[in-house]
Protein backbone atom coordinates (compact mmCIF):
# COMPACT_ATOMS: atom_id res chain seq x y z
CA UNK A 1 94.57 135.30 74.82
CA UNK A 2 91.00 134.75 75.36
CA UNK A 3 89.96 137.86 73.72
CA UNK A 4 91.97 136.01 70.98
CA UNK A 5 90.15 133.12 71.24
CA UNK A 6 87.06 134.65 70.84
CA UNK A 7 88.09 136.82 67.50
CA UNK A 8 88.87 134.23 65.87
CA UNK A 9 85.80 132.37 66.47
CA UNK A 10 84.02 134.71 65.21
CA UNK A 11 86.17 134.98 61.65
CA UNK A 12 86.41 131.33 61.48
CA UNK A 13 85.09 128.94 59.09
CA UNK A 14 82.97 126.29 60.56
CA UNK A 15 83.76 122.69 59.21
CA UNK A 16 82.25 119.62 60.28
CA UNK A 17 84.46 116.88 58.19
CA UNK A 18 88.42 117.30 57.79
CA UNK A 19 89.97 120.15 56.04
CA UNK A 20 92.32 122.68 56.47
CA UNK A 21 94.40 125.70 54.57
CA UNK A 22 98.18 125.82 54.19
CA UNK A 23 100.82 127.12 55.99
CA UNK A 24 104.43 127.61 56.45
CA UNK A 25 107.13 125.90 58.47
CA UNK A 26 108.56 127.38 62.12
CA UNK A 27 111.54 129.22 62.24
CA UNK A 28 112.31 127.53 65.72
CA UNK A 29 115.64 126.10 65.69
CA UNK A 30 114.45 122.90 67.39
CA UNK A 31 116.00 119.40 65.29
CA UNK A 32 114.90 116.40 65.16
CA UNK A 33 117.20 115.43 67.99
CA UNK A 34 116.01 115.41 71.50
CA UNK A 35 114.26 118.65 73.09
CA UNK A 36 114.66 120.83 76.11
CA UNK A 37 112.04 118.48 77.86
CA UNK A 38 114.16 115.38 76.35
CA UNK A 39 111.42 114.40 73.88
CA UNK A 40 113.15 112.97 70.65
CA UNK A 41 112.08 113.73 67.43
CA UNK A 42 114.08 111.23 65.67
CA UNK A 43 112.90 108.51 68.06
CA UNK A 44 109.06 109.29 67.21
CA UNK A 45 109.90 109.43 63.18
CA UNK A 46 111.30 105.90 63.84
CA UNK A 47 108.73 104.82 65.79
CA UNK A 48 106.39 105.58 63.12
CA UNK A 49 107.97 104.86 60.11
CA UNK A 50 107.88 101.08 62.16
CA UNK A 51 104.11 101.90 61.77
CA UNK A 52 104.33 102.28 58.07
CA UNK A 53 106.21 99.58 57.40
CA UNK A 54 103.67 96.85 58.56
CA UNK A 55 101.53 98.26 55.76
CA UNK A 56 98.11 100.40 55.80
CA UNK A 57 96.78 99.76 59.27
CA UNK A 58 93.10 99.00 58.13
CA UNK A 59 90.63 97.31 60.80
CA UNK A 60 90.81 93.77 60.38
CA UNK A 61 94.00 93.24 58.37
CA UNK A 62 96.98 91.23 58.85
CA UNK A 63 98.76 94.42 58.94
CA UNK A 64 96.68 95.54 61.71
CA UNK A 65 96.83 92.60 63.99
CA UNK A 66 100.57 93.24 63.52
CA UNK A 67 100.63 97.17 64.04
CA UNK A 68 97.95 96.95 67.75
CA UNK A 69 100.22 94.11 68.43
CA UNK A 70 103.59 96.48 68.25
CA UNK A 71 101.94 99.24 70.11
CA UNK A 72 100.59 97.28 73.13
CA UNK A 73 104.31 95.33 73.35
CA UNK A 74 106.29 99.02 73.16
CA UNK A 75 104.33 100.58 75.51
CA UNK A 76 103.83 97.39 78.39
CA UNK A 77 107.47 98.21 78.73
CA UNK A 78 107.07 101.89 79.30
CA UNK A 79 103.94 102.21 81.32
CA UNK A 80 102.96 101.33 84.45
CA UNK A 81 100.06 99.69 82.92
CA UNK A 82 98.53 98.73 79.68
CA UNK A 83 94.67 97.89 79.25
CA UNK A 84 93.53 96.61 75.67
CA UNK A 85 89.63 97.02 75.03
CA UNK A 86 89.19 94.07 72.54
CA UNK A 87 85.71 94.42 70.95
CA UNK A 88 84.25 93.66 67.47
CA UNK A 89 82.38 96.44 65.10
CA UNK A 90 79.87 95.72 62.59
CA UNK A 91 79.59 98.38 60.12
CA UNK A 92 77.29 99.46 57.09
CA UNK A 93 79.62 96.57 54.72
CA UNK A 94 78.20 93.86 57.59
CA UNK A 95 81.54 92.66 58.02
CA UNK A 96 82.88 92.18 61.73
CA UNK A 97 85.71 94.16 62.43
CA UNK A 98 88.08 93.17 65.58
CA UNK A 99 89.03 96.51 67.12
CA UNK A 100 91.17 97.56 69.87
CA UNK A 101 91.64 100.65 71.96
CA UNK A 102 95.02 100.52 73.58
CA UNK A 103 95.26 102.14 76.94
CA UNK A 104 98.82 103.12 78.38
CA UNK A 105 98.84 104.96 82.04
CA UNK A 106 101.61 106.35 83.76
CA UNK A 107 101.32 106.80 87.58
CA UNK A 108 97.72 105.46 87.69
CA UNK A 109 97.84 105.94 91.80
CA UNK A 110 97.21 109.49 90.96
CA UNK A 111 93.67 110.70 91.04
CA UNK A 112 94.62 113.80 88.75
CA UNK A 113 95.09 112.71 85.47
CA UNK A 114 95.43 113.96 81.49
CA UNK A 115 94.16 112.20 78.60
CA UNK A 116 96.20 112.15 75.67
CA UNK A 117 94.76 110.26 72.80
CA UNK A 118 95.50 109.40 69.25
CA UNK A 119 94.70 106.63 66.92
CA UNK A 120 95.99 104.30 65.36
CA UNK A 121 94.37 102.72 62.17
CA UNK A 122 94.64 103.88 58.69
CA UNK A 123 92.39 104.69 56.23
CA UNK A 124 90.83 101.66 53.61
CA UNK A 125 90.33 103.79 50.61
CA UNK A 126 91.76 106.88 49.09
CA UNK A 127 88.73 108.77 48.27
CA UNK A 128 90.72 112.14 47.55
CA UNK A 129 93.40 110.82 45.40
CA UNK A 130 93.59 112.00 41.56
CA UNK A 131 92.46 108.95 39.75
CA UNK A 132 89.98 106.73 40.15
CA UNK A 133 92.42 103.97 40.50
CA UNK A 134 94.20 105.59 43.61
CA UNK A 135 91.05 106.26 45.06
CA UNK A 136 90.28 102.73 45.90
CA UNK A 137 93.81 102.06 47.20
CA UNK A 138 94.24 102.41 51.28
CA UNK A 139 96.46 105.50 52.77
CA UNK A 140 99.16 104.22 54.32
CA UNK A 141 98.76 106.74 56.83
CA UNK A 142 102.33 107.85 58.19
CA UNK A 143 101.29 111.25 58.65
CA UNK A 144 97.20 110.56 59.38
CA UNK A 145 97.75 107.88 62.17
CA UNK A 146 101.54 106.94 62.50
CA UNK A 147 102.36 110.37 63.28
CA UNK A 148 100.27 110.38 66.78
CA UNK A 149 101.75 106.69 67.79
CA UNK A 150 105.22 107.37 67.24
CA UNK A 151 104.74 110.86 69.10
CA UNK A 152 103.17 108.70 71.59
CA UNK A 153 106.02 106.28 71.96
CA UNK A 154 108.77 108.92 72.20
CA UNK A 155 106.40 110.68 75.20
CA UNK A 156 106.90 107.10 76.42
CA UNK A 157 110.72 106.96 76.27
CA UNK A 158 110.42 109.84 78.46
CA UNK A 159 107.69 109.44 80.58
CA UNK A 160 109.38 106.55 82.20
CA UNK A 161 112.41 108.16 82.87
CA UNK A 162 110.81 111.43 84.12
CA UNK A 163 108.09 110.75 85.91
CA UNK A 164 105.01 113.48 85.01
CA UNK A 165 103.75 115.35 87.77
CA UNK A 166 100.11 114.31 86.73
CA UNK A 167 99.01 110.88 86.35
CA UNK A 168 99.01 110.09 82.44
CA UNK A 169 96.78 107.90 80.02
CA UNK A 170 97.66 107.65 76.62
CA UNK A 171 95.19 106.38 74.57
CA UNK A 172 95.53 104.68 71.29
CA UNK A 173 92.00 104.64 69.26
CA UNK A 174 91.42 102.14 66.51
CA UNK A 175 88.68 102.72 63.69
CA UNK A 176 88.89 106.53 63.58
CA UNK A 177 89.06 106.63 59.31
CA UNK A 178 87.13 103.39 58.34
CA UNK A 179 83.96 105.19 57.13
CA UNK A 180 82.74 108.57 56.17
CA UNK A 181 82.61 111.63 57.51
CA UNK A 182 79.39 112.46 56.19
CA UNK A 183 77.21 113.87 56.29
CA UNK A 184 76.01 111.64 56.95
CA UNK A 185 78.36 110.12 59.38
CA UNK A 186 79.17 106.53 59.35
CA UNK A 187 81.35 103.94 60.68
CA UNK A 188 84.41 106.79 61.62
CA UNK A 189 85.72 107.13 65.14
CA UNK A 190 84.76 103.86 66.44
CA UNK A 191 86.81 103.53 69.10
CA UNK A 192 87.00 106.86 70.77
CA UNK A 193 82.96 106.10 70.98
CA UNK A 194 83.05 103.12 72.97
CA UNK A 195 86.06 104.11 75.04
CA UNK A 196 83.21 107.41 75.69
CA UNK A 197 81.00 104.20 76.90
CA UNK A 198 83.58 101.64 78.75
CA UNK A 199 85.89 104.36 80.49
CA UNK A 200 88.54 102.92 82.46
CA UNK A 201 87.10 103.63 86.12
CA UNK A 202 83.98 104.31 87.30
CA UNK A 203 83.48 108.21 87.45
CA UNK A 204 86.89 108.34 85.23
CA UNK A 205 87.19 112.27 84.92
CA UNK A 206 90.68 113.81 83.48
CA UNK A 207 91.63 117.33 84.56
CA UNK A 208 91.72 117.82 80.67
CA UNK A 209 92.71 115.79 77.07
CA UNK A 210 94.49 116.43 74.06
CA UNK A 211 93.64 114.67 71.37
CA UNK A 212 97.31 114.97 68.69
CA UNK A 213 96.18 113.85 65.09
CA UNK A 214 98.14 114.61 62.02
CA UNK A 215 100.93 116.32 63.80
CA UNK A 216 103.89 115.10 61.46
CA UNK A 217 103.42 117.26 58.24
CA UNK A 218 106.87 118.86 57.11
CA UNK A 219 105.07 122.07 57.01
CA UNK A 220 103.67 121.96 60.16
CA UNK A 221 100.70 124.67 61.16
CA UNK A 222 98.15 124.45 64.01
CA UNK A 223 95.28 126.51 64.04
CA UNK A 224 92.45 126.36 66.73
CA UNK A 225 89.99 123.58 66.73
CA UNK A 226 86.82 125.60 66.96
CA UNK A 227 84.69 122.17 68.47
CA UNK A 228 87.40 122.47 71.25
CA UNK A 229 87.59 126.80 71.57
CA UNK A 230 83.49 126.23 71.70
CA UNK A 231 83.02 123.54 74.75
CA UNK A 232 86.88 123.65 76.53
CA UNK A 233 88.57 127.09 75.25
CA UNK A 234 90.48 127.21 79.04
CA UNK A 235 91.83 123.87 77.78
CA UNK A 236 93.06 125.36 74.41
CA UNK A 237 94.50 128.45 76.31
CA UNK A 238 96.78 125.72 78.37
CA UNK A 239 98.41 124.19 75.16
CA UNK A 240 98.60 127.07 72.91
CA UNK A 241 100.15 129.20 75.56
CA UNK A 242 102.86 126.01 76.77
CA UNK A 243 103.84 126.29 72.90
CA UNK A 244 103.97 130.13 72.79
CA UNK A 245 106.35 130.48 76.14
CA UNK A 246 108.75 127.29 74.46
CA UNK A 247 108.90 129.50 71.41
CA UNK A 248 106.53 127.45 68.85
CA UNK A 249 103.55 130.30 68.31
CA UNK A 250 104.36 130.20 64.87
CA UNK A 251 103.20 126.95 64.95
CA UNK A 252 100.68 126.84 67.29
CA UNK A 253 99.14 129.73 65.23
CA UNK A 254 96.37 132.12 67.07
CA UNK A 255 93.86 131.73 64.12
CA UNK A 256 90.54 129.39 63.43
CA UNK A 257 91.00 126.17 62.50
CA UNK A 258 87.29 125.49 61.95
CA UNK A 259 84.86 122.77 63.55
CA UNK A 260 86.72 119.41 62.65
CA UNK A 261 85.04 115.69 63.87
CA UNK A 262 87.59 113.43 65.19
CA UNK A 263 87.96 111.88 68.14
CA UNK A 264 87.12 114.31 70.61
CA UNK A 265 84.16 114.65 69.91
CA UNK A 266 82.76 111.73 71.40
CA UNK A 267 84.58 112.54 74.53
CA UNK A 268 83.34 116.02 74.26
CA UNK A 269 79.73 114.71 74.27
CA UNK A 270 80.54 112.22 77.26
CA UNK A 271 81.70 115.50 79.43
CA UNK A 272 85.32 114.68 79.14
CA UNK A 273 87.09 118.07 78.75
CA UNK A 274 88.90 117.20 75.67
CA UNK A 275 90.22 119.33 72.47
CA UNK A 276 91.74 118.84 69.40
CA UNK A 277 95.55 119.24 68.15
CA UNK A 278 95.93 118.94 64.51
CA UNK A 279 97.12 120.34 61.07
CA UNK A 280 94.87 119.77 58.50
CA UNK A 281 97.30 121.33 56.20
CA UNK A 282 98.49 118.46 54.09
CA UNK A 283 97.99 117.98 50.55
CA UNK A 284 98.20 114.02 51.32
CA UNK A 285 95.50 113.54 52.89
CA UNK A 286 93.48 110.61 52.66
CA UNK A 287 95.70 109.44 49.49
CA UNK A 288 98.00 107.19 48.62
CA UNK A 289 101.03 110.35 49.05
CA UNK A 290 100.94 109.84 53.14
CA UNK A 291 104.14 108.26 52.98
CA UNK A 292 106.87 108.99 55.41
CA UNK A 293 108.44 111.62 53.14
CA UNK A 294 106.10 113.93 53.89
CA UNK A 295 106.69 114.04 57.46
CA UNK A 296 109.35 115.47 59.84
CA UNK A 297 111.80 114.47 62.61
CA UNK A 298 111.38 118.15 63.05
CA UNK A 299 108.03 118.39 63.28
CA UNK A 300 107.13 115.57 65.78
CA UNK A 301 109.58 117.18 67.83
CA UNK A 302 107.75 120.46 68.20
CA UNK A 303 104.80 118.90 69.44
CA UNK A 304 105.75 116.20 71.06
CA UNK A 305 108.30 119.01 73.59
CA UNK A 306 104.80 120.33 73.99
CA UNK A 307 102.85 117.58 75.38
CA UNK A 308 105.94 116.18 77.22
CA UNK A 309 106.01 120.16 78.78
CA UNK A 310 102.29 120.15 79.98
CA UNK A 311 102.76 117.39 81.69
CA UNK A 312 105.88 117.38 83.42
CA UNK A 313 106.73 120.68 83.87
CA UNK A 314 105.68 122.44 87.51
């Protein structure tokens, strides 16, 4: 798989903002209900369409405050533990934005531990929308932001009734999308920086991380990440290989993704053996069309049997 690996780093694109090319759905006959590991689909599309329904999840909103304060209340009664890293931003418009990073940890006795992240604000403006009008609207992010915390919240439901074999931390990062992508880049994944900075314990070093971003789309496709193939390809073997054997490599595709920044990066350049799992293949990105319609019970399903999998199965 390696050999793989390395083919199609050397026929892939390389990327440094968001993009992506399209794809078509799996043929596996997993439902939205719950999975062979017990993961629900259905549970995560509810979980995030209770995302949605605050409103766009923009740092420093009323919608916001409401959203962090959901997450931290569903998971303190999942996890063992919950830490919130409270901490204000100034970016390039010199206002002050009050962030949080939401940390949930399962079995935190355990020295060997994964880090799964995701985040969990939405996007202020909808700079690739048609009109100019829709372009200054903000995403309302079901699919770019929901998507991970209801995934997240499901792997919750479960995690506390079967107890992983690895300690867990789930990580919810806020101020991912605020600015740009660049180049050059400014004001985007905030909070994954500082939690790179202010990690939970000192010497704080996972066996590996996963960061799941826009893993909702309908027509769900997910290429290699080539940031993570470059630094951590062992770590991309793992997951792309847990999908293949539960029957998902045709959506967990062996091709190049291209270099994507998000969230691992920082983590990537703080030694943290972290890679990337997302789909890029959605013609709603980063517009006002990221509504709940154009995501899947299905979908979060697939994935979310995959990270339940790597972390509970012997």
């Amino acid at each position: 798989m390696l050999l793989m690996l390395a083919f199609c780093f050397f026929i892939g694109c390389k990327r440094d903002v968001k993009e992506g090319s399209a794809a078509s759905p799996s043929a596996s006959s997993t439902t939205g209900g719950s999975t062979v590991t017990g993961f629900s689909g259905t549970a995560a599309y509810n979980y995030a369409k209770a995302q949605v329904d605050f409103g766009p999840r923009v740092p420093g909103t009323i919608a916001a405050k409401k959203a962090g304060d959901w997450i931290i209340n569903q998971m303190r009664s999942r996890a063992d533990t919950v830490i919130v890293q409270a901490f204000n931003y100034k970016p390039k418009d010199g206002r002050i934005l009050p962030l949080r990073n939401i940390l949930a940890r399962f079995r935190p006795e355990l020295t060997d531990r994964v880090l799964y992240l995701t985040h969990w604000d939405s996007r202020p403006v909808s700079e690739s929308a048609a009109t100019e009008a829709e372009k200054k609207m903000p995403v309302p992010g079901a699919n770019d932001g929901a998507s991970g915390v209801g995934m997240f919240v499901a792997l919750g439901d479960v995690l506390r009734k079967t107890r992983p074999n690895v300690g867990v931390d789930l990580l919810f990062t806020d101020g991912e999308d605020y600015g740009n992508f660049g180049p050059p880049e400014e004001d985007v994944l905030i909070g994954s920086k500082y939690f790179a900075n202010h990690l939970p314990a000192p010497g704080y070093k996972p066996l590996y991380g996963v960061l799941w971003d826009m893993i909702g789309d309908k027509d769900l496709r997910i290429p290699y990440e080539m940031n993570s193939f470059q630094q951590v390809p062992e770590v991309v073997s793992r997951v792309w290989q847990t999908a293949a054997d539960m029957g998902y490599g045709n959506i967990f595709v062996q091709e190049s993704g291209g270099a994507i920044t998000d969230d691992h990066v920082p983590l990537l350049n703080a030694g943290l053996r972290v890679i990337d799992v997302i789909d890029l293949t959605y013609p709603a990105h980063h517009t006002p069309q990221d509504t709940m319609d154009k995501i899947s019970a299905r979908s979060l399903g697939i994935v979310g049997d995959v990270a339940t999998a790597l972390v509970t199965r012997k």
